[in-house]
Structures are given as structure tokens and as C-alpha cells.
N, C-alpha and C. Protein backbone atom coordinates (compact mmCIF):
# COMPACT_ATOMS: atom_id res chain seq x y z
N UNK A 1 211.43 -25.11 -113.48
CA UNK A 1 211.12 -24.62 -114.80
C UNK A 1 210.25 -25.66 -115.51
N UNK A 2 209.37 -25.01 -116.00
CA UNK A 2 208.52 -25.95 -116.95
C UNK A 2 208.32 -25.71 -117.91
N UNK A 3 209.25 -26.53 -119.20
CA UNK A 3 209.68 -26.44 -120.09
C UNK A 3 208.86 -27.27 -121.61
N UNK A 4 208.56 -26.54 -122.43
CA UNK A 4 208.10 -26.63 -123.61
C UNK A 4 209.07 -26.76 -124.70
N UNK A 5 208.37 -27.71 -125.66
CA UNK A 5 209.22 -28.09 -127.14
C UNK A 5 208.95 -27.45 -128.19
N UNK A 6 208.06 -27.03 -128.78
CA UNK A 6 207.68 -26.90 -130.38
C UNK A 6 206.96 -24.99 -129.84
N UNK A 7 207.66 -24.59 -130.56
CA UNK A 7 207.81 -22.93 -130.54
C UNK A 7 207.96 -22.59 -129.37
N UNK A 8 208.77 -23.08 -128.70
CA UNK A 8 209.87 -22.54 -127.47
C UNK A 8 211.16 -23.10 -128.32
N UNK A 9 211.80 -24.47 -127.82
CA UNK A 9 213.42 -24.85 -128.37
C UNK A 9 213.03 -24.90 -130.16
N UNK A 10 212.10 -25.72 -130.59
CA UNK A 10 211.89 -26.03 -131.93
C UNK A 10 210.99 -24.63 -132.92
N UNK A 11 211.62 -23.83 -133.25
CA UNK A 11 211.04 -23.31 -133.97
C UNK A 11 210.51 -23.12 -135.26
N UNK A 12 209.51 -22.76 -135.91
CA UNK A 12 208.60 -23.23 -136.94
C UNK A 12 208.98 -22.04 -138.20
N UNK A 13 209.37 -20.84 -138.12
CA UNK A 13 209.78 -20.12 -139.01
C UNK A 13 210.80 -19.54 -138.74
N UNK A 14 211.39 -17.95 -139.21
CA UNK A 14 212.63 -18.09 -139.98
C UNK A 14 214.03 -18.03 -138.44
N UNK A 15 213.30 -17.75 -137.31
CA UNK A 15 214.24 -18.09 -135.92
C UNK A 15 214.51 -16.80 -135.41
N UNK A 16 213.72 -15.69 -135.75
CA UNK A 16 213.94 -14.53 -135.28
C UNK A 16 215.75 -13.89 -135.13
N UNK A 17 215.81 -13.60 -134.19
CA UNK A 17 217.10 -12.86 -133.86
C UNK A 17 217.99 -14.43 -134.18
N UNK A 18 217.94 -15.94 -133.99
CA UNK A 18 218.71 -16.40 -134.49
C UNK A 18 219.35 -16.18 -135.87
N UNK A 19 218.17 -15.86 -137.04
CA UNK A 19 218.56 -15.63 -138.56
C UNK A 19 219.77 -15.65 -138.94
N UNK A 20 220.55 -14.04 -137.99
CA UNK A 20 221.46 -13.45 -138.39
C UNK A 20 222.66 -13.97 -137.47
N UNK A 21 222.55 -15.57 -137.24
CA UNK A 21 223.65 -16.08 -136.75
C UNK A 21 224.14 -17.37 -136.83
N UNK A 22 223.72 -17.54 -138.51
CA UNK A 22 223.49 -19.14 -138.89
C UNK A 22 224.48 -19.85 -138.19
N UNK A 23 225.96 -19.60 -137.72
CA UNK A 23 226.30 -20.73 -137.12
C UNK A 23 225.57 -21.73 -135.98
N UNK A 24 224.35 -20.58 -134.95
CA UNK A 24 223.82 -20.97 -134.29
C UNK A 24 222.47 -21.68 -134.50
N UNK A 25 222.18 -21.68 -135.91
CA UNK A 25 220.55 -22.28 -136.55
C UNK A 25 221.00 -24.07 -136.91
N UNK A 26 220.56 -24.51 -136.46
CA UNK A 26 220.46 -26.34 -136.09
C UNK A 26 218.88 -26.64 -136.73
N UNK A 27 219.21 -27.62 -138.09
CA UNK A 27 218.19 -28.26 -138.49
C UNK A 27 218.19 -30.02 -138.37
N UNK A 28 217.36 -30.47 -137.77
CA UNK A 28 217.41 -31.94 -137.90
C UNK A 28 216.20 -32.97 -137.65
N UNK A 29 216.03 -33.94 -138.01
CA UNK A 29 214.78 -34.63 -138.76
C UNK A 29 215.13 -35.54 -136.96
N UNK A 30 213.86 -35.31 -136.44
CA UNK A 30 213.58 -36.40 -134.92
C UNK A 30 212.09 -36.45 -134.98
N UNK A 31 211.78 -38.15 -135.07
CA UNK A 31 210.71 -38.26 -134.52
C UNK A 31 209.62 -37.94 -135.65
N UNK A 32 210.54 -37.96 -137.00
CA UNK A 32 209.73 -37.40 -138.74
C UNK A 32 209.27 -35.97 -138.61
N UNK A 33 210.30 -35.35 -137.52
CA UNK A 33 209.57 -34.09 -137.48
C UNK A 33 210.99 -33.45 -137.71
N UNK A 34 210.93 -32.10 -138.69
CA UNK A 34 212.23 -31.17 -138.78
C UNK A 34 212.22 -30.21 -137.67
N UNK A 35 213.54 -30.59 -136.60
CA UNK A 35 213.48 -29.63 -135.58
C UNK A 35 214.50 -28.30 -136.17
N UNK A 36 213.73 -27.34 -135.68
CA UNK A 36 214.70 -25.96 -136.26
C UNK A 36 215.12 -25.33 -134.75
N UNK A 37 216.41 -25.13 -134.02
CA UNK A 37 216.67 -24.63 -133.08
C UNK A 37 218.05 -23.97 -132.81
N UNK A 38 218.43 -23.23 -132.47
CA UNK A 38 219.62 -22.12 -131.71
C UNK A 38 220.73 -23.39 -130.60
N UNK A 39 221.32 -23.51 -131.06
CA UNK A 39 222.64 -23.99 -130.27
C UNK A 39 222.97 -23.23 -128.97
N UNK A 40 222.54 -21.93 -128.96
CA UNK A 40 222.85 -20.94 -127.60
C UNK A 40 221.19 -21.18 -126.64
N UNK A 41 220.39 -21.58 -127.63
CA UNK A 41 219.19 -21.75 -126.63
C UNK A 41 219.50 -22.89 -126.11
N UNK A 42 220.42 -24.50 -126.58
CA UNK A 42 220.22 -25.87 -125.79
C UNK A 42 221.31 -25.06 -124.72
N UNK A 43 222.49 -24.48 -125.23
CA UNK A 43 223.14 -23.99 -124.26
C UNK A 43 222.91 -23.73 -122.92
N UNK A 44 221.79 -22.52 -122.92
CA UNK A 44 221.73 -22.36 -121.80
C UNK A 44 220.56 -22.67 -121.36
N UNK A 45 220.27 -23.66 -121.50
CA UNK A 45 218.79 -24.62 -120.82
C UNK A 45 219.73 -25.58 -120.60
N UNK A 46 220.79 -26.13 -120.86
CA UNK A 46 221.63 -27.13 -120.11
C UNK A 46 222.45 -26.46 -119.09
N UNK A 47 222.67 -25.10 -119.12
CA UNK A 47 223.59 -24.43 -118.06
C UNK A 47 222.30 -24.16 -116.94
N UNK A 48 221.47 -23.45 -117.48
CA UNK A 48 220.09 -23.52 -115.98
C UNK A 48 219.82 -25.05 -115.46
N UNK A 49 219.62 -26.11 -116.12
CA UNK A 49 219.62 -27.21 -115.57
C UNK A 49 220.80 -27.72 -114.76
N UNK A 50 221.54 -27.19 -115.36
CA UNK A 50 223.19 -27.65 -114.14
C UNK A 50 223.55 -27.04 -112.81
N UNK A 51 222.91 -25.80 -113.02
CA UNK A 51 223.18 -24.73 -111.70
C UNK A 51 221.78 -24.00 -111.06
N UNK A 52 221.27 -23.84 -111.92
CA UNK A 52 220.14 -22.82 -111.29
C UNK A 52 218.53 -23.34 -111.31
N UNK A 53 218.24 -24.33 -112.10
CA UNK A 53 216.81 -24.55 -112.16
C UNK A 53 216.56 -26.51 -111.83
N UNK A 54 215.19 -26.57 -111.39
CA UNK A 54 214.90 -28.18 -111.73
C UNK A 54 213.91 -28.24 -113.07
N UNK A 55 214.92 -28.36 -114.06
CA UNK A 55 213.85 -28.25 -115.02
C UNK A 55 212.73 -29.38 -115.57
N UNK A 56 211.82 -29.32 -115.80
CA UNK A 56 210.53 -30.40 -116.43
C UNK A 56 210.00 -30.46 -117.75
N UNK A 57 210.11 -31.09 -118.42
CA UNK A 57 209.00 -30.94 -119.31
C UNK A 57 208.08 -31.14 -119.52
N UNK A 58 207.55 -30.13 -119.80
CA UNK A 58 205.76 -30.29 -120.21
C UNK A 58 205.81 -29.89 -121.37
N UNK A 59 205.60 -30.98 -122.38
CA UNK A 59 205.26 -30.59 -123.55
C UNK A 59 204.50 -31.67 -124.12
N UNK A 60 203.86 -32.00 -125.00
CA UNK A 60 202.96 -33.00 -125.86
C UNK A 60 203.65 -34.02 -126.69
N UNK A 61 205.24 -33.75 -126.43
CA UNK A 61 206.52 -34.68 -126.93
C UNK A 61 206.33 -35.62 -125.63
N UNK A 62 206.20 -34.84 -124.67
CA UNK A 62 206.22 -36.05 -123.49
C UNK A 62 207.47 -36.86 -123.24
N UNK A 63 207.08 -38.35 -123.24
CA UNK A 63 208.64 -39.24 -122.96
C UNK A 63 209.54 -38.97 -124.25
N UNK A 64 209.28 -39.04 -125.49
CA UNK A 64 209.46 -38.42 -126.49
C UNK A 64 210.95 -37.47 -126.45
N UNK A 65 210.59 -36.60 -125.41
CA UNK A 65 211.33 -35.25 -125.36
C UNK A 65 212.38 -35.87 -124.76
N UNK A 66 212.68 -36.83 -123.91
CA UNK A 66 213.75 -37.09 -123.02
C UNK A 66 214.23 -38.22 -124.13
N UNK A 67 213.68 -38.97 -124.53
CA UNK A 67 214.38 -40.35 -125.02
C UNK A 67 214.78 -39.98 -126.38
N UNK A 68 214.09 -39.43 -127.44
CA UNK A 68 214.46 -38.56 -128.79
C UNK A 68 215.08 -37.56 -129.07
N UNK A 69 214.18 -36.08 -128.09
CA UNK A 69 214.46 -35.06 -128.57
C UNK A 69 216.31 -34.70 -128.13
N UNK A 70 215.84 -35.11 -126.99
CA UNK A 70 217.00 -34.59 -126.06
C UNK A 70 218.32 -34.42 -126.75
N UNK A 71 218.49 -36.33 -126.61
CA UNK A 71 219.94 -37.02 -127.05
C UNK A 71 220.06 -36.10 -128.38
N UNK A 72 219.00 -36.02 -129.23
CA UNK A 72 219.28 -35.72 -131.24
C UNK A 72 220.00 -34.36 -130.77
N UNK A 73 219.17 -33.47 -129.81
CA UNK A 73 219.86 -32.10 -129.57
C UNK A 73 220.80 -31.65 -128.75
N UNK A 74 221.09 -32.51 -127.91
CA UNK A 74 222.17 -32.30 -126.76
C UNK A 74 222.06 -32.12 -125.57
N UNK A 75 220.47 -32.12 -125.64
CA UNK A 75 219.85 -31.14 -124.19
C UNK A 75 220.11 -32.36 -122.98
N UNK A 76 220.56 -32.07 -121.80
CA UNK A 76 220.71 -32.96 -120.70
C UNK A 76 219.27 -33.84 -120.66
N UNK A 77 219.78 -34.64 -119.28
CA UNK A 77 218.15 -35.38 -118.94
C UNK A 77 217.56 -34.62 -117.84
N UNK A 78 216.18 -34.46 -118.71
CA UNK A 78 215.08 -33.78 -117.34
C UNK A 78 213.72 -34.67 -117.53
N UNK A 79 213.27 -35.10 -115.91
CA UNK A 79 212.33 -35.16 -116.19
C UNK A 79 210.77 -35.09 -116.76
N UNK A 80 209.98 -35.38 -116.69
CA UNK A 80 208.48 -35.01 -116.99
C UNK A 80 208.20 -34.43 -115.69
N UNK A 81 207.05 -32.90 -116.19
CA UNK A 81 206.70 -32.37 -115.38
C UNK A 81 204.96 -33.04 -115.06
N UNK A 82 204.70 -34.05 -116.18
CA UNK A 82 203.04 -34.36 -115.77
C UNK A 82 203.12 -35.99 -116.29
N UNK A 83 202.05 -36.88 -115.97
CA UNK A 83 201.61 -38.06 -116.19
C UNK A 83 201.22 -37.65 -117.55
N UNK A 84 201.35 -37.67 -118.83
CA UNK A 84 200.57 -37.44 -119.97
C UNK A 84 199.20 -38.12 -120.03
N UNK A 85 199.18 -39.50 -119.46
CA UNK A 85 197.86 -40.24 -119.51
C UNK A 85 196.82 -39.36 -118.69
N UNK A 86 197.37 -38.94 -117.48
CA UNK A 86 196.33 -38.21 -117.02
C UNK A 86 196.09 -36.64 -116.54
N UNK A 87 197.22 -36.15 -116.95
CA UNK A 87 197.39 -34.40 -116.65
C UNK A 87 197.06 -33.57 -117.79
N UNK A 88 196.48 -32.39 -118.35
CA UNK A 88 196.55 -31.40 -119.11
C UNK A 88 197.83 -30.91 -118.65
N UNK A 89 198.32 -29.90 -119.49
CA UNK A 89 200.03 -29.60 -119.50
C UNK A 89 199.23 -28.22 -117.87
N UNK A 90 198.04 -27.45 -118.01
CA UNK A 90 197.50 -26.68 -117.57
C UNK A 90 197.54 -27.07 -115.94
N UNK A 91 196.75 -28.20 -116.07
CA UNK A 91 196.83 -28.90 -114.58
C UNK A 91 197.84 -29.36 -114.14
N UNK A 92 198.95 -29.80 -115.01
CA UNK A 92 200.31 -30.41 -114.43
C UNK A 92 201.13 -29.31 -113.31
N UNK A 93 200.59 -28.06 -114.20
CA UNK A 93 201.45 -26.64 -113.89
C UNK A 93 200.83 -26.47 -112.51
N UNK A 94 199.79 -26.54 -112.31
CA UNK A 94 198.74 -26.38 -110.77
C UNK A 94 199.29 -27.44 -110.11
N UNK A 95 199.20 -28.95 -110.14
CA UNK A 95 199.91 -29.70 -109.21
C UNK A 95 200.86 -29.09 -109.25
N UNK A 96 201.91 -28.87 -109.56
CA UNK A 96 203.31 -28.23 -109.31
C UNK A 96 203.43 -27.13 -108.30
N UNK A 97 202.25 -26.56 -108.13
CA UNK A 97 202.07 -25.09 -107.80
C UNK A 97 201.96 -25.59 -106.43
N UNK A 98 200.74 -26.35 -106.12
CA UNK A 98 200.44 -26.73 -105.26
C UNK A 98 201.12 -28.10 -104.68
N UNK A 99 201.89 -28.92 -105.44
CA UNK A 99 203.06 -29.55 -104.67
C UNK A 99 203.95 -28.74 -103.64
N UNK A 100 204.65 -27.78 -104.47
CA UNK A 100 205.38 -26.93 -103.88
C UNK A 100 205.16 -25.52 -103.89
N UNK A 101 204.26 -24.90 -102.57
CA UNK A 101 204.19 -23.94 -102.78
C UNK A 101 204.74 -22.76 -102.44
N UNK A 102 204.79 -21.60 -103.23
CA UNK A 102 205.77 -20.48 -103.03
C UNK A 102 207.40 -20.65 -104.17
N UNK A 103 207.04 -21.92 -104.41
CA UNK A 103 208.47 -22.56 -105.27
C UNK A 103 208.36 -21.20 -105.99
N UNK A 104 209.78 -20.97 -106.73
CA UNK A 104 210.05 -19.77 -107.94
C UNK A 104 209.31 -21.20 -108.84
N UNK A 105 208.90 -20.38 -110.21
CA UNK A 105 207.99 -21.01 -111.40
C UNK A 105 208.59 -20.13 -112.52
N UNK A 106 208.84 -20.91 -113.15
CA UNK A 106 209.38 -20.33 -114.63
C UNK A 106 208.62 -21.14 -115.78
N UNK A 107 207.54 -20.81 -116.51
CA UNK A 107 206.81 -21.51 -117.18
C UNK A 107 206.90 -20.83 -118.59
N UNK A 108 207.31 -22.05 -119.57
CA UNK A 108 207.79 -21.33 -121.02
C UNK A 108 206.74 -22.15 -122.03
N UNK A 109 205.90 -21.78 -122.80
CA UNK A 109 205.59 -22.32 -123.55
C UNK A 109 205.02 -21.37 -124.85
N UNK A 110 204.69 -21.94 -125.70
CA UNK A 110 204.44 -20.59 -126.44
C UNK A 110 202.68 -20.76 -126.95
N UNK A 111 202.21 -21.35 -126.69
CA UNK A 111 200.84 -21.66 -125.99
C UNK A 111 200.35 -21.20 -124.52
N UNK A 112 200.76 -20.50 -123.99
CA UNK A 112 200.72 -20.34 -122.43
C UNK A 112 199.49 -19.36 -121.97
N UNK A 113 199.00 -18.92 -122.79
CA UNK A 113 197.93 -18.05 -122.87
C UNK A 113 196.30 -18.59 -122.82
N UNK A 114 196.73 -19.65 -123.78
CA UNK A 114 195.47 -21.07 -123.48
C UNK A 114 195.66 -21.50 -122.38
N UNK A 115 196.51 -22.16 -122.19
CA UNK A 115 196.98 -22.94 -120.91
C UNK A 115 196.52 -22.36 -119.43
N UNK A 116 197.02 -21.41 -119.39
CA UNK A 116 196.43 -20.15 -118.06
C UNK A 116 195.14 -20.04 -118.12
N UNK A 117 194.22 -20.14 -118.86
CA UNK A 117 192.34 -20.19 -119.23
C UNK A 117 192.31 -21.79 -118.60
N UNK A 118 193.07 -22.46 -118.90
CA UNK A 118 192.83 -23.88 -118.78
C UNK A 118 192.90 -24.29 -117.39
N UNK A 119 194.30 -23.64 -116.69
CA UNK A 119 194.40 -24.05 -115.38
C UNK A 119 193.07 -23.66 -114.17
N UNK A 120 193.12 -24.75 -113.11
CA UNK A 120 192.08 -24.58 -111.81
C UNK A 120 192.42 -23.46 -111.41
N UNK A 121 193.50 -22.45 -111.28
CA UNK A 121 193.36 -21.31 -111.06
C UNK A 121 193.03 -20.37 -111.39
N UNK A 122 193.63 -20.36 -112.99
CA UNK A 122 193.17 -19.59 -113.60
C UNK A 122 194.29 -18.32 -114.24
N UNK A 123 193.53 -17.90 -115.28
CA UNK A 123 194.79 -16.79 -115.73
C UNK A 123 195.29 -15.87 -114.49
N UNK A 124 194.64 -14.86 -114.10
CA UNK A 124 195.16 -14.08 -113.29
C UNK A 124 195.62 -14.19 -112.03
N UNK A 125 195.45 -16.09 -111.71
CA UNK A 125 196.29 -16.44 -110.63
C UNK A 125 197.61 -16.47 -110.89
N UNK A 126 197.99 -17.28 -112.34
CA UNK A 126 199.58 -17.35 -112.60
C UNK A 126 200.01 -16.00 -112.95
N UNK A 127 199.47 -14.90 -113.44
CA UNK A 127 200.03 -13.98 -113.57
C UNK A 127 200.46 -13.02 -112.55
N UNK A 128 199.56 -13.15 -111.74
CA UNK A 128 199.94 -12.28 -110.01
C UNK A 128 200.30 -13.25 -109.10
N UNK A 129 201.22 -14.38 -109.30
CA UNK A 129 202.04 -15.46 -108.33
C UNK A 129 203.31 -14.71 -108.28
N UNK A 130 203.62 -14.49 -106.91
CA UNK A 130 204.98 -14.27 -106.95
C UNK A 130 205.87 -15.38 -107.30
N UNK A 131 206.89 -14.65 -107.18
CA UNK A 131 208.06 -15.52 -107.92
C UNK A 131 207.72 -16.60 -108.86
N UNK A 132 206.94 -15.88 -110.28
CA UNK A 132 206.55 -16.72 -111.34
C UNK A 132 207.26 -15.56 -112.36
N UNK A 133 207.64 -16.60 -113.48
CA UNK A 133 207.81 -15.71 -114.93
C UNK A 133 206.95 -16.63 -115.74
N UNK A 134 206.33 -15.97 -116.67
CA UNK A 134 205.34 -16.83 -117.85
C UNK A 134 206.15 -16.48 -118.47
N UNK A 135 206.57 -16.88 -119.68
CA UNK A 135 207.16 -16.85 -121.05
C UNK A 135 206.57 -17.51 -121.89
N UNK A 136 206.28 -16.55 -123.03
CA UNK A 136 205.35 -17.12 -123.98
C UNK A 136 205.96 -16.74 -125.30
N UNK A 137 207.30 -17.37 -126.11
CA UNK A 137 207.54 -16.92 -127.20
C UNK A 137 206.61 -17.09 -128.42
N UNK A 138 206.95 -16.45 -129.22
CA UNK A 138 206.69 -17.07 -130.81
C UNK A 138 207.08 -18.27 -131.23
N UNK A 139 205.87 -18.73 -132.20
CA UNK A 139 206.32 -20.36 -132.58
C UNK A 139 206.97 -20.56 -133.55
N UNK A 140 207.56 -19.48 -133.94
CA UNK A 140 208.02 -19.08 -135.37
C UNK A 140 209.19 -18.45 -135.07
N UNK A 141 209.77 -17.99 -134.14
CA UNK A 141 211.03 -17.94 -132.98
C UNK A 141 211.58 -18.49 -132.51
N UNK A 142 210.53 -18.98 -131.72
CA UNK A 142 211.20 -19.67 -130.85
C UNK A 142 211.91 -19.04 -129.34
N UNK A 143 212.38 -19.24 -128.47
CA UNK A 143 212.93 -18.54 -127.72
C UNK A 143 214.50 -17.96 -128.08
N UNK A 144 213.83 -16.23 -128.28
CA UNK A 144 215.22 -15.66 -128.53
C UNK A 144 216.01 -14.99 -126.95
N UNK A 145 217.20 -14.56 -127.84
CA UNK A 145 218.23 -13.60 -126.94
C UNK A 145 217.61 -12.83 -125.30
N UNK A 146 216.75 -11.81 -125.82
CA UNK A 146 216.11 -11.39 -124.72
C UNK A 146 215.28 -12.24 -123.83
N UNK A 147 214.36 -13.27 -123.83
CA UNK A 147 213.72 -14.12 -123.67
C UNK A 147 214.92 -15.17 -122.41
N UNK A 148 215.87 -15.13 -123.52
CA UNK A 148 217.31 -16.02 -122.72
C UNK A 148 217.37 -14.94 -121.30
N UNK A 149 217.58 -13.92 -121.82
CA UNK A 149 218.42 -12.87 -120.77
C UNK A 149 217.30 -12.96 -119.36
N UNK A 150 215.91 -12.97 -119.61
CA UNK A 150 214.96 -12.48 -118.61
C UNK A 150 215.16 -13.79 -118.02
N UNK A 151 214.78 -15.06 -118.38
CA UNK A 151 215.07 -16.28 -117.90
C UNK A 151 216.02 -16.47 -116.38
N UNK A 152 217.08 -15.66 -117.26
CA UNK A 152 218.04 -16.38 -116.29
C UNK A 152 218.30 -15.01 -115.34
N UNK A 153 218.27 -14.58 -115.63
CA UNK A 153 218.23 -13.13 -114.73
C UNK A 153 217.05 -13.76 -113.61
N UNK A 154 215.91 -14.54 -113.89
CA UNK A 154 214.60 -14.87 -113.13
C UNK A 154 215.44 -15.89 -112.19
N UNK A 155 215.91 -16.74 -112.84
CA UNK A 155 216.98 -18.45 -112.20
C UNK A 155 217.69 -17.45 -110.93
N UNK A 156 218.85 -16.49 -111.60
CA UNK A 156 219.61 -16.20 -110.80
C UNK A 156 219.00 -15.50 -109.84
N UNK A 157 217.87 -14.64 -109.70
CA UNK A 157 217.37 -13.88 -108.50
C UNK A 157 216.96 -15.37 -107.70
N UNK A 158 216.53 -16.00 -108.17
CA UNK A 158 215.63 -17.21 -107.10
C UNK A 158 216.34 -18.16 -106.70
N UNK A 159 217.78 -18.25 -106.77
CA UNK A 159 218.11 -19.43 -106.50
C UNK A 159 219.09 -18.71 -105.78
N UNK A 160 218.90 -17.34 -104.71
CA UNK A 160 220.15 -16.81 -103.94
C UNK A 160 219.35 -17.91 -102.65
């Protein structure tokens, strides 16, 4: 899984389907930045990281995400999915591809639409890869409920 921060876990407006479940809406100041996120989303990005996925991050938080974000939110330790000095998040996703190929790919970002223009393959390579899911929430969402459900429904087919 290659995992994104800021409108995937951190969301920027009112949290969609979270709204109507404030116990689950988490506000907190990391990094001088106000993270807004779902307690059921670290949930189960720490339950796919425990059983079903190798998750990475690729996000522009970078080391950031593991040494700050993580600990402030609860989220386990995952590595970096790219060198930041020298990868686009686009190209990180292509080495990956081509590290391991045929791997299942679960790529979440909510930029992912640029990103796919960006990669050496190209959009309509990641979109017709088997055993790939793109996920591209709202940044103003964030990753909701359904979003959760397809995820792991994707984890659990690929990891029989």
C-alpha cells in the first residue's frame, strides 16, 4: 500500500461521512499544522498494516510522517515508500511497480490523478494493472467509510 497524508488520513474540511460521528473526528496541532482525522480511519490502516498489507508512505510529510505524524496519531511504524531527495511520489510508485512486479498495489492519495500523468507509465497503465486499486479521496474528506470498505475488501482478496 502506498499511503498518503493530507486529504487521505488528514482532512481539510468538514470530514464527510465522519461529521455525523464526532466521537470519531480527532483534531490536533503536528508539525504547526491542524491535523483533522477519523479514529476508525488510523484504525484500520493499523489493522491492514498488522495483517494484510506492507504499507509505505508516500507523501510530501516524508520522514515527517513516521517520526511526527504517526506517534501524535497512533498510526504504527511504516516505512517510506521513496528517497524524497530523489523520487517524485509518481516515480516512487513505478519503482515499486517495477521492483516488484505483479505485487497487489493499493495506491491512496487524493492527488492521484496528477500523479498517474506524472508516472513513466503513465495514466492508463496504472489504471489497467491488475491487481491495482487507485484511491483517490477528497481533500476535504478525507478517506471515508466506503473508501475503508473497498480497501480492505482489495487487502483481503490479495493476500489469500
Amino acid at each position: 500500500m502506498l499511503l498518503d497524508v493530507d486529504g487521505v488520513i488528514n482532512y481539510v474540511g468538514d470530514g464527510g461521512a465522519w461529521r455525523d460521528q464526532k466521537e470519531k473526528m480527532k483534531l490536533k496541532r503536528v508539525n504547526w499544522w491542524n491535523i483533522r482525522w477519523s479514529t476508525e480511519v488510523v484504525l484500520k490502516i493499523n489493522y491492514w498494516g498488522r495483517n494484510l498489507a506492507d504499507i509505505r508512505w508516500l507523501t510530501s510529510w516524508d520522514e515527517k510522517a513516521r517520526l511526527l505524524l504517526a506517534p501524535a496519531l497512533g498510526i504504527d511504524e511504516f516505512p517510506l515508500a521513496r528517497d524524497p531527495s530523489m523520487w517524485h511520489k509518481a516515480h516512487a510508485a513505478d519503482i515499486v511497480d517495477q521492483t516488484y512486479p505483479g505485487i497487489p498495489i493499493c495506491w491512496i492519495d487524493d492527488e492521484l490523478d496528477s500523479f498517474l500523468h506524472d508516472t513513466d507509465r503513465g495514466h492508463f497503465y496504472w489504471e489497467s494493472r491488475p491487481n491495482t486499486l487507485l484511491i483517490q479521496p477528497s481533500e476535504k474528506m478525507g478517506l471515508q467509510p466506503d473508501d475503508l470498505a473497498r480497501i480492505e475488501s482489495f487487502l483481503i482478496e490479495h493476500s489469500k
